[in-house]
Protein backbone atom coordinates (compact mmCIF):
# COMPACT_ATOMS: atom_id res chain seq x y z
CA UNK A 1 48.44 8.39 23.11
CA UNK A 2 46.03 11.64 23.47
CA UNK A 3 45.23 11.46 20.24
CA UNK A 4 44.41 7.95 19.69
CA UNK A 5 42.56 8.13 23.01
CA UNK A 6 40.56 11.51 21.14
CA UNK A 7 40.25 9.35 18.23
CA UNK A 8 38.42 6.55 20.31
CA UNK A 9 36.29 9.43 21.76
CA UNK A 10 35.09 10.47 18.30
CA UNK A 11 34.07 6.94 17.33
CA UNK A 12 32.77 5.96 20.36
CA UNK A 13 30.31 8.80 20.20
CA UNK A 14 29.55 8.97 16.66
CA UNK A 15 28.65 5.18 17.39
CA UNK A 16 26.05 6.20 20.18
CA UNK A 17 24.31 8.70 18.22
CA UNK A 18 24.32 7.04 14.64
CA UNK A 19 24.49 2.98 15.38
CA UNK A 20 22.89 2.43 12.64
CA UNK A 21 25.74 3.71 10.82
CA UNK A 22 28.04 1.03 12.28
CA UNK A 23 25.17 -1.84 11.94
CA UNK A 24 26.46 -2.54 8.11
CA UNK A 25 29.57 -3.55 9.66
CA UNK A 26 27.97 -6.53 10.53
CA UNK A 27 25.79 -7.03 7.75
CA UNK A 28 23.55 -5.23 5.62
CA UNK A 29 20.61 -3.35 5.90
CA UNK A 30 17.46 -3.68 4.56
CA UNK A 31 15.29 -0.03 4.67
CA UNK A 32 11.23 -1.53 4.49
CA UNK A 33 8.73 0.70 3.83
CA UNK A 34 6.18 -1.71 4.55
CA UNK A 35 5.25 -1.07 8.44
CA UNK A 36 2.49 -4.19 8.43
CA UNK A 37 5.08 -6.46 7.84
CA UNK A 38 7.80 -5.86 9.76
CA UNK A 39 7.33 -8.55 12.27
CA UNK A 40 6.83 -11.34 9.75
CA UNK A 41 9.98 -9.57 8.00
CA UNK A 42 12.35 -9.34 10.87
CA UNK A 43 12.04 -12.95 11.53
CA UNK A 44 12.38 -13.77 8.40
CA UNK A 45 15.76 -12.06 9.23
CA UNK A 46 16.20 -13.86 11.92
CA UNK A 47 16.32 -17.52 10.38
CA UNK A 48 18.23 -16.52 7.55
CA UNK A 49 20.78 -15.58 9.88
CA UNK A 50 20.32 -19.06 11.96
CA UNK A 51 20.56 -20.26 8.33
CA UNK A 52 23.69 -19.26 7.44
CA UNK A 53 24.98 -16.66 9.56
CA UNK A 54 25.09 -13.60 7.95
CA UNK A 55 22.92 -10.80 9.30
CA UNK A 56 20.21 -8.63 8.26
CA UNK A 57 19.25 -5.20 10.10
CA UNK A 58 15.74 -4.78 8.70
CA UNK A 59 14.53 -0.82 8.76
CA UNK A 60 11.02 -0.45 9.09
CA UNK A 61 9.36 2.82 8.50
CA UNK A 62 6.09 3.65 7.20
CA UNK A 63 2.05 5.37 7.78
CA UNK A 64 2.76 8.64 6.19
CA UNK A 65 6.60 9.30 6.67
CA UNK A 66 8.34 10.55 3.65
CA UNK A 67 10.33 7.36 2.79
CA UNK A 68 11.85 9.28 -0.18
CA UNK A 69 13.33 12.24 2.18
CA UNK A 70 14.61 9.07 4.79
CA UNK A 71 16.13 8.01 2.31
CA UNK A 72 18.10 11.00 0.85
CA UNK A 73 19.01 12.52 4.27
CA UNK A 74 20.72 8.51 4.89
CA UNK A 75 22.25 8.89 1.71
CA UNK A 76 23.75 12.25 2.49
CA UNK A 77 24.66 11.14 5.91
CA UNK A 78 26.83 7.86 4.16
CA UNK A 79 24.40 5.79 5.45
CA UNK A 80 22.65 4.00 2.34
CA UNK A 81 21.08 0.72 3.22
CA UNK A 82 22.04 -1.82 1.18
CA UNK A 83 18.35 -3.11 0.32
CA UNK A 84 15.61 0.17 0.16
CA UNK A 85 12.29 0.80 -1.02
CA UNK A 86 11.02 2.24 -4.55
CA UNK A 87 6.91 2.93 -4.79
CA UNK A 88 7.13 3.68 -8.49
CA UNK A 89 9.12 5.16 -11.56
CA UNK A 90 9.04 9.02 -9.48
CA UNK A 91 10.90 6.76 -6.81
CA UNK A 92 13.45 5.00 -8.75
CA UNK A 93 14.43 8.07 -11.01
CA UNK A 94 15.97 9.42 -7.97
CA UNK A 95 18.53 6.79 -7.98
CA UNK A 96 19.29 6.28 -11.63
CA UNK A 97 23.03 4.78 -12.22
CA UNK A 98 22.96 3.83 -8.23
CA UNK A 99 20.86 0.09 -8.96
CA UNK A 100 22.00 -2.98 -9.44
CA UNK A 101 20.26 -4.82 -12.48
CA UNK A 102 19.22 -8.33 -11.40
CA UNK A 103 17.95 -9.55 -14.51
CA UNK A 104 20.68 -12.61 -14.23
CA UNK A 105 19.06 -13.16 -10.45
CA UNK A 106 16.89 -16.58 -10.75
CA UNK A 107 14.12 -15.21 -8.95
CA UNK A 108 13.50 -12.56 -12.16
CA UNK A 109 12.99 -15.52 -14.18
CA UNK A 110 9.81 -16.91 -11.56
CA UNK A 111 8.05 -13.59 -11.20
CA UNK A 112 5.95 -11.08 -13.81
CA UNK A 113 5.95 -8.52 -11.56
CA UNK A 114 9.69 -7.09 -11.32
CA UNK A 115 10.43 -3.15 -11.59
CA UNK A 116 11.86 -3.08 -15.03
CA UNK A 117 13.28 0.80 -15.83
CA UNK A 118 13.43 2.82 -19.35
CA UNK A 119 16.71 0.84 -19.96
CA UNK A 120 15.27 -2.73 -19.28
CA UNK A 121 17.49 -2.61 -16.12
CA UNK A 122 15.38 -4.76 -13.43
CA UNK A 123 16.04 -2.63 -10.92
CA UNK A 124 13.24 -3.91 -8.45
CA UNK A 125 12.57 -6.88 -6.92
CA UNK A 126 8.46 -7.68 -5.65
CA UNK A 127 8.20 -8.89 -2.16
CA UNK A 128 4.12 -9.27 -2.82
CA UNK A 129 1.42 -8.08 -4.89
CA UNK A 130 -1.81 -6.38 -3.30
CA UNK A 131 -4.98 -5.62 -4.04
CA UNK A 132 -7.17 -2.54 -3.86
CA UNK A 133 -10.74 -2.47 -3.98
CA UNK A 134 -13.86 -1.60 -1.09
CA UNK A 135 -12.88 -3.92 1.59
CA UNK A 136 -16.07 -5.80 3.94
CA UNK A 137 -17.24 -7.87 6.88
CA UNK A 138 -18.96 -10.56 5.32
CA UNK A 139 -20.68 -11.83 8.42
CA UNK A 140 -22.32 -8.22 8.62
CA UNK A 141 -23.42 -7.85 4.89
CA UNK A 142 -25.05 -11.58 5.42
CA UNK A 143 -26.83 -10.51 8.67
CA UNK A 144 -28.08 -7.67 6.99
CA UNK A 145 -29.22 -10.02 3.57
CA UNK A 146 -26.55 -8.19 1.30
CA UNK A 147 -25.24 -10.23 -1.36
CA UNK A 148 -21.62 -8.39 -1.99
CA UNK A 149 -21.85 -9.87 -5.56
CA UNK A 150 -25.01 -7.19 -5.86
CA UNK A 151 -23.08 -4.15 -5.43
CA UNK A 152 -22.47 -3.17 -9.38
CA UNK A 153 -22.62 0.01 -9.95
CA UNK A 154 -23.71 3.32 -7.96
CA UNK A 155 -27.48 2.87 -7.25
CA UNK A 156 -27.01 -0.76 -5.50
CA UNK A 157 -24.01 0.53 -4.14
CA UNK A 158 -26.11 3.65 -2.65
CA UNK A 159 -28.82 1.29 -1.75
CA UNK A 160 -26.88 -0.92 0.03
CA UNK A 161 -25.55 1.70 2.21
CA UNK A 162 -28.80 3.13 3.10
CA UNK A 163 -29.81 -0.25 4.15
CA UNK A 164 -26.95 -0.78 6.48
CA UNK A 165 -27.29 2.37 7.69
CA UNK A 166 -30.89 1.57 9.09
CA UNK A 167 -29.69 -1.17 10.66
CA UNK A 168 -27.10 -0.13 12.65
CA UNK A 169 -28.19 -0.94 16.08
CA UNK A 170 -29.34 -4.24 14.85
CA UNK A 171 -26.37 -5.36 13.54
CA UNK A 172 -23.97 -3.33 15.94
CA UNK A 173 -22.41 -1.27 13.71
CA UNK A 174 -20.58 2.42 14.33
CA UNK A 175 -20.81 3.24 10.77
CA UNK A 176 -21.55 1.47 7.02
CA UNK A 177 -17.95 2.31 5.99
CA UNK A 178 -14.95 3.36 7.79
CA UNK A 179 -13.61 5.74 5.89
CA UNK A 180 -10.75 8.49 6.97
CA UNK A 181 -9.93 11.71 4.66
CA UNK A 182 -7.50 13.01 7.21
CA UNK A 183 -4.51 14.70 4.90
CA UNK A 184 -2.19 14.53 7.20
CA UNK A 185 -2.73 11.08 8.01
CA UNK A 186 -3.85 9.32 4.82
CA UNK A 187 -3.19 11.48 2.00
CA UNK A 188 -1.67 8.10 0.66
CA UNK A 189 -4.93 6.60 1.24
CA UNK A 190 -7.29 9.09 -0.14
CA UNK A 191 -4.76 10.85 -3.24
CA UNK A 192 -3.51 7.87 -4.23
CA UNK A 193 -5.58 4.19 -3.60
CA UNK A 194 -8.78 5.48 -3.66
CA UNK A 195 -8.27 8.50 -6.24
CA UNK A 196 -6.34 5.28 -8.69
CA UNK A 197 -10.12 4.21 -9.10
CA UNK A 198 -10.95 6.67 -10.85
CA UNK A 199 -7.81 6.16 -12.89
CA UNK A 200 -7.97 2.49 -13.28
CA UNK A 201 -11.26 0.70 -12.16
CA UNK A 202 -12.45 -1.16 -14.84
CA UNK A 203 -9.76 -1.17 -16.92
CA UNK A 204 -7.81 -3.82 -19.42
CA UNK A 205 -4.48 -3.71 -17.29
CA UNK A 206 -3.18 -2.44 -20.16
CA UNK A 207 -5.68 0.37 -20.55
CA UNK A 208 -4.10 3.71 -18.76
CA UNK A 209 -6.66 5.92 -20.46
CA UNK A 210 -7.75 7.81 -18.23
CA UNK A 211 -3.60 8.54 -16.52
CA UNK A 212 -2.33 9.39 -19.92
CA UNK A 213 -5.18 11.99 -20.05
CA UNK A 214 -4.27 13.48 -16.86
CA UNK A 215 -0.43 13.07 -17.14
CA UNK A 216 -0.35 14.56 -20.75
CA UNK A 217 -2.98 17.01 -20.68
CA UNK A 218 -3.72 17.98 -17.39
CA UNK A 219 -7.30 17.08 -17.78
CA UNK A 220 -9.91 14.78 -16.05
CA UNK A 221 -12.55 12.89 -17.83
CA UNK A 222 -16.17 15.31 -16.77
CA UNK A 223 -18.56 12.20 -16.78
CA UNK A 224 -16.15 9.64 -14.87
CA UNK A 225 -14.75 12.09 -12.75
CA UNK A 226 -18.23 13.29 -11.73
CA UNK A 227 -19.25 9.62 -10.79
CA UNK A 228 -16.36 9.01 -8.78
CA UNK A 229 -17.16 11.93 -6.90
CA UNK A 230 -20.50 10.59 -5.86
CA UNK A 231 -19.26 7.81 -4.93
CA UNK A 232 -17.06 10.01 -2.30
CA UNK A 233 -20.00 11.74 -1.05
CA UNK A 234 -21.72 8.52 -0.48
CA UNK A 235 -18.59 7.80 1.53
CA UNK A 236 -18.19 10.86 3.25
CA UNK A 237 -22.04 10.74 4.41
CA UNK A 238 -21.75 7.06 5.64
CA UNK A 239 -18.51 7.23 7.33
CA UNK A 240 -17.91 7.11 11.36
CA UNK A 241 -18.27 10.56 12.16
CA UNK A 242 -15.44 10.25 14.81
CA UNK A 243 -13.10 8.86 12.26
CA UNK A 244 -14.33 10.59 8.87
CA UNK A 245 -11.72 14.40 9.33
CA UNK A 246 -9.78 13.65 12.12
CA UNK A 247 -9.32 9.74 12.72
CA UNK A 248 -5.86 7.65 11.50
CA UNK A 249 -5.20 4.65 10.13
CA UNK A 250 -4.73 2.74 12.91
CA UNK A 251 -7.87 3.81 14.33
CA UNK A 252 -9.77 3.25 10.71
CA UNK A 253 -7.95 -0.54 10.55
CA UNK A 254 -8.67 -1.37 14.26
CA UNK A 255 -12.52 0.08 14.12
CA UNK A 256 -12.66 -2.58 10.73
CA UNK A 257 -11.23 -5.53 12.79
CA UNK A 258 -13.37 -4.56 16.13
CA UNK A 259 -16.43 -5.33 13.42
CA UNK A 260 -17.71 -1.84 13.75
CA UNK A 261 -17.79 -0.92 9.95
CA UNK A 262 -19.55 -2.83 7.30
CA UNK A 263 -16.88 -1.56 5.00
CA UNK A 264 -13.39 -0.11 4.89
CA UNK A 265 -11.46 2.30 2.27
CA UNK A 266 -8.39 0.23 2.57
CA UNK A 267 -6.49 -2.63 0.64
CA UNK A 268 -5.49 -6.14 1.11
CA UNK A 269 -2.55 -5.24 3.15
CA UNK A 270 -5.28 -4.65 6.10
CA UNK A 271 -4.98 -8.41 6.25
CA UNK A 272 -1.60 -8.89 7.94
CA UNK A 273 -2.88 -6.44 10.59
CA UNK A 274 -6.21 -8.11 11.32
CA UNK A 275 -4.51 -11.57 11.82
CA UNK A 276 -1.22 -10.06 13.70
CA UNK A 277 -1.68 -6.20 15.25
CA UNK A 278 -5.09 -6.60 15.86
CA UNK A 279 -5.64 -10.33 16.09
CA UNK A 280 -7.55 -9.98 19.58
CA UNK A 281 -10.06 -7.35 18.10
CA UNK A 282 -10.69 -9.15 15.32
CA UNK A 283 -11.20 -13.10 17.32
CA UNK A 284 -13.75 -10.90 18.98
CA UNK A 285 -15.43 -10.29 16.15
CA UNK A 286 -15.36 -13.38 15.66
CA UNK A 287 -12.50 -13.34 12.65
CA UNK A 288 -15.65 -12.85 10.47
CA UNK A 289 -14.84 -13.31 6.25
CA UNK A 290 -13.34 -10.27 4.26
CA UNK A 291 -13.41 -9.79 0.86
CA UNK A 292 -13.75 -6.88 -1.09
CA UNK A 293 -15.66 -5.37 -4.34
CA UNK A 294 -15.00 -3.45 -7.06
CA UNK A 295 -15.08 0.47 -6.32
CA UNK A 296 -18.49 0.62 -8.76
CA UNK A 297 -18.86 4.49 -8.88
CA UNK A 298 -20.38 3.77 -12.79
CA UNK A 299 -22.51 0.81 -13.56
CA UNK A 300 -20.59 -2.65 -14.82
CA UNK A 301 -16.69 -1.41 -13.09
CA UNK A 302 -16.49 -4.95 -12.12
CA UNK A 303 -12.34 -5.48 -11.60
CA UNK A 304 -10.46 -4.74 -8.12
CA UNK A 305 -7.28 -3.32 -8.94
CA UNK A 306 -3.95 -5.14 -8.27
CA UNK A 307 -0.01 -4.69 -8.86
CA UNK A 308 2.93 -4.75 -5.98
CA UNK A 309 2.47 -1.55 -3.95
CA UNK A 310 6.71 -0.94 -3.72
CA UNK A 311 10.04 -2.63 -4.66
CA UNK A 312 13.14 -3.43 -3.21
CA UNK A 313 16.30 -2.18 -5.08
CA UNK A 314 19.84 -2.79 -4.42
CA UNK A 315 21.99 -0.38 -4.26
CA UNK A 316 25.34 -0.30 -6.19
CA UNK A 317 27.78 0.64 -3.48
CA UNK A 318 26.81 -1.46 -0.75
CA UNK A 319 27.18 -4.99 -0.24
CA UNK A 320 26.08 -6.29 -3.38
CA UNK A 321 26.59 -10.03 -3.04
CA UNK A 322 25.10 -10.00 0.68
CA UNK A 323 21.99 -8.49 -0.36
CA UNK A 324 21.34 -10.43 -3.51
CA UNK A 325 21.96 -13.34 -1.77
CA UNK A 326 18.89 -12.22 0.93
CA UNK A 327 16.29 -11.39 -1.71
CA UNK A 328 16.71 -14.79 -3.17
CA UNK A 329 16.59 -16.36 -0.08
CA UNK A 330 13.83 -14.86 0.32
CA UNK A 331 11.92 -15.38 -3.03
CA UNK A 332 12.67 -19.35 -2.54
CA UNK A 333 10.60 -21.74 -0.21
CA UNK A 334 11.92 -20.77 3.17
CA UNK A 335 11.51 -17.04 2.65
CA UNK A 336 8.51 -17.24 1.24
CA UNK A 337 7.02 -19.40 3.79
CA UNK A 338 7.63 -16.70 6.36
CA UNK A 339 6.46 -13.49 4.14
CA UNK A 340 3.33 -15.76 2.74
CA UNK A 341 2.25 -16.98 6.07
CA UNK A 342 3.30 -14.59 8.78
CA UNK A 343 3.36 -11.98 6.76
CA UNK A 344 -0.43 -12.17 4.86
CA UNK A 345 1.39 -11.87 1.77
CA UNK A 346 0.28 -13.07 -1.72
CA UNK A 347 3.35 -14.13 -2.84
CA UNK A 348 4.79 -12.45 -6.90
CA UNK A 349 6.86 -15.49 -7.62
CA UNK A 350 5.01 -18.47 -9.72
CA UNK A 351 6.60 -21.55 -8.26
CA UNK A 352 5.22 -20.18 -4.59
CA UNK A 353 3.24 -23.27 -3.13
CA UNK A 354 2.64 -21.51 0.30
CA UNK A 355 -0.72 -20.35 0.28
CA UNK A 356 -1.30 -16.93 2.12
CA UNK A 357 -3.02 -16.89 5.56
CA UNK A 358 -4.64 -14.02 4.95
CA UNK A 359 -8.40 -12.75 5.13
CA UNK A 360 -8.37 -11.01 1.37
CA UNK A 361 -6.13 -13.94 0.04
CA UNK A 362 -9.64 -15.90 -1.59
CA UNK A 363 -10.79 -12.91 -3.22
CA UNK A 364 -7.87 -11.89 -4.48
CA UNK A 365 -7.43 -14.90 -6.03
CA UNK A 366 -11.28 -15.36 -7.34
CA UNK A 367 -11.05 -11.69 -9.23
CA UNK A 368 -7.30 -12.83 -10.82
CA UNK A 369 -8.53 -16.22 -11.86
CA UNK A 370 -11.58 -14.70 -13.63
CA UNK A 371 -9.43 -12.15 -15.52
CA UNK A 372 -11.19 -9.12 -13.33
CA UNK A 373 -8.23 -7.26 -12.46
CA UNK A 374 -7.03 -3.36 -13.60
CA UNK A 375 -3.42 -2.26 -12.63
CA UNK A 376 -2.69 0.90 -11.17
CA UNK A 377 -1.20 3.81 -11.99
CA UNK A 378 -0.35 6.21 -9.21
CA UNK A 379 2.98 5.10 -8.23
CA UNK A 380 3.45 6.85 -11.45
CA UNK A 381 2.20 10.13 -11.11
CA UNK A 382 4.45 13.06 -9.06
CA UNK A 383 5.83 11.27 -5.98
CA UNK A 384 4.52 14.73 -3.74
CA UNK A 385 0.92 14.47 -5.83
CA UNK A 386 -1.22 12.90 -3.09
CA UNK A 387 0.47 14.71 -0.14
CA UNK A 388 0.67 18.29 -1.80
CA UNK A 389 -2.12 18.85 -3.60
CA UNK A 390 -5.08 16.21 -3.92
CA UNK A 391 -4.95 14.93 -0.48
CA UNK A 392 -5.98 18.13 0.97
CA UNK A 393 -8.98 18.49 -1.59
CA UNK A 394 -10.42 15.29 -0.13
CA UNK A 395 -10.16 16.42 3.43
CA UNK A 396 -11.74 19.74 2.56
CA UNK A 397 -14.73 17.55 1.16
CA UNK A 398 -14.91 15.39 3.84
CA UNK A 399 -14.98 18.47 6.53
CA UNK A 400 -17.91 20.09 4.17
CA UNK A 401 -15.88 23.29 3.55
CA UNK A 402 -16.76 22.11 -0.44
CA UNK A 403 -19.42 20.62 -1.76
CA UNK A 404 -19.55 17.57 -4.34
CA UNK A 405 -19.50 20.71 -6.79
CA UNK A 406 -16.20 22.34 -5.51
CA UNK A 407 -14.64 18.84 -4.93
CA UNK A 408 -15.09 18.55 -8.93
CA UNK A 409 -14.03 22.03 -9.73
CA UNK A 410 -10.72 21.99 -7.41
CA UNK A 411 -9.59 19.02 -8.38
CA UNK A 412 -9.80 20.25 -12.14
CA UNK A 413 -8.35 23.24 -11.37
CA UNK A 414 -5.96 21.71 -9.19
CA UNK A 415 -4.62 18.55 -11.43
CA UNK A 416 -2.40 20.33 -13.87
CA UNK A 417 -0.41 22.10 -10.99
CA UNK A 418 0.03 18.79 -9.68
CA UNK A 419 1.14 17.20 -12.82
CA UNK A 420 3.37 19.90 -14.36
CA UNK A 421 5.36 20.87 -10.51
């Protein structure tokens, strides 16, 4: 009896302190990496369950952590989720052999967008696609007689800033562009979506030029690199002072939906959080028009850039059936009128008739239908790349510790460490 009764203690507080270990017992779980959406996501939950009674623990982590390192300490620890997140082949390399391949899944068939590894596995499964490219309030650019479509290339861009900048009081702004280079906070932001542009902007999406350059040979390209960097200058000159070094993104995403930036250095994913997290802000801005344009740092880049930002895989040893049976759940009519709709996304799969609720949603949809889209390429450079070593370099620029000159020379100095760790 004493030792069942110690056996019964063990569990009992193993359960307190780990009860997420025990949730799978239940169900499965589904690790997102995805923080905007896991409202939208964990109701979607919710009515599958109503649905047909089988449950779904949905993990939500995300604005800087490590998802990677979450990830391996819960595999360590037994506690795998059944569903996680992948941002990119670094990502799913780490679980080779541990994937299931849902080529045979019907959803595959409906969507262009799957992970598909070096072995033709289709390891990951798109939940949306986004869009990256210099986010604005409409309503301000038209009060201040700035046709977006005008912005081309760097001089208009440049122009256009000064512009807004005179008019600040006027039109009630903090700053032309809210833009944060803090590398604690949005290394992700600065290393990898806006640093991509330079990578990818103008681009075929089959054109990775400019990656294969610095991937192969450690090398950037002088003349692009050098206009990309004025384009950060311009940025780091016209950003809120308040938010430029040591702001978030909460405070960057907020300030955008308060109306208090003409412009914002973040993607359509802002969306969900202008219409959800920061709905009252933004009615009192009067939920004023986004859209966004290209990231013109040389004259004619005229294509936003646009792929899914992460996958979900499925891993091999958990409950297989349970969680295959969620994602397609999800990728059919019910699911996706709860992650199209609540959740601002633009839905991957083609027979998708929901259409998104979602500030960005037009324009993402005007630049695909004209063919003026680039993919991007830095979920496929070092997983540690932004955080470690060019995230840092942007800060240092933004503080003024380098100039446009040493922002240039670091990062060339700096890129083949990153590539060859």
């Amino acid at each position: 009896m004493k030792k069942l009764l110690a056996i019964i203690l063990v569990l009992t507080l193993v359960a307190a302190l780990c009860p997420a270990a025990f949730a799978a017992d239940d169900g499965i779980i589904l690790f997102n990496g995805k923080i905007e959406i896991a409202n939208a996501l964990s109701h979607a939950a919710e009515v599958y369950e109503a649905a047909t009674g089988k449950h779904v623990e949905v993990n939500s982590l995300g604005g800087g952590v490590d998802l990677q390192s979450e990830l391996k300490q819960r595999y360590q620890a037994g506690n795998m989720p059944d569903i996680f997140t992948c941002e990119g082949t670094p990502d799913f390399s780490n679980w080779t052999g541990m994937m299931v391949d849902m080529a045979d899944q019907p959803w595959a068939a409906d969507t262009e967008a799957e992970f598909i590894d070096s072995t033709g596995a289709t390891v990951g499964f798109p939940y949306t696609t986004e869009a990256i490219g210099l986010a604005y309030n409409k309503s301000i650019l038209d009060k201040a007689g700035i046709d977006p479509a005008s912005i081309t290339g760097p001089e208009s861009m440049k122009a256009a800033f000064e512009k807004l900048d005179s008019m600040k009081d006027e039109l009630g702004i903090k700053a032309v562009i809210g833009y944060c280079a803090n590398s604690k906070e949005l290394y992700w932001s600065t290393g990898n979506h806006l640093f991509c542009n330079y990578l990818d902007a103008g681009l075929a999406r089959d054109d990775s030029t400019y990656f294969d350059l610095m991937m192969n040979e450690g090398k950037l390209d002088e003349q692009r690199f050098a206009d990309f960097a004025a384009m950060v200058d311009l940025f780091n000159k016209y950003s809120d002072p308040a938010l430029l070094v040591s702001g978030n993104y909460d405070l960057q995403v907020s300030g955008f939906a308060a109306g208090n930036y003409a412009f914002v250095t973040q993607g359509s994913w802002i969306g969900a959080s202008l219409t959800d997290q920061y709905k009252e802000l933004y009615a009192a801005a009067g939920n004023f028009e986004c859209g966004m344009i290209p990231y013109a740092f040389e004259e004619g880049i005229d294509t936003i850039l646009t792929n899914p930002p992460s996958h979900w895989a499925v891993y091999k040893e958990g409950k297989v059936d349970e969680a295959l049976a969620f994602l397609q759940w999800l990728a059919g009519p019910d699911g996706q009128q709860i992650m199209v709709q609540e959740a601002g996304l633009n839905s991957p799969f083609k027979s998708c008739t929901v259409v998104a609720n979602d500030p960005f949603a037009p324009t993402i949809a005007d630049f695909t239908a004209r063919g003026k889209t680039s993919s991007w390429h830095f979920l496929d450079q070092p997983a540690n790349m932004a955080e470690d070593f060019t995230g840092g370099i942007f800060q240092d620029f933004a503080m003024g510790a380098i100039d446009i000159n040493g922002f240039i020379e670091d990062m060339t100095v700096t890129i083949p460490d990153a590539v060859n760790q």
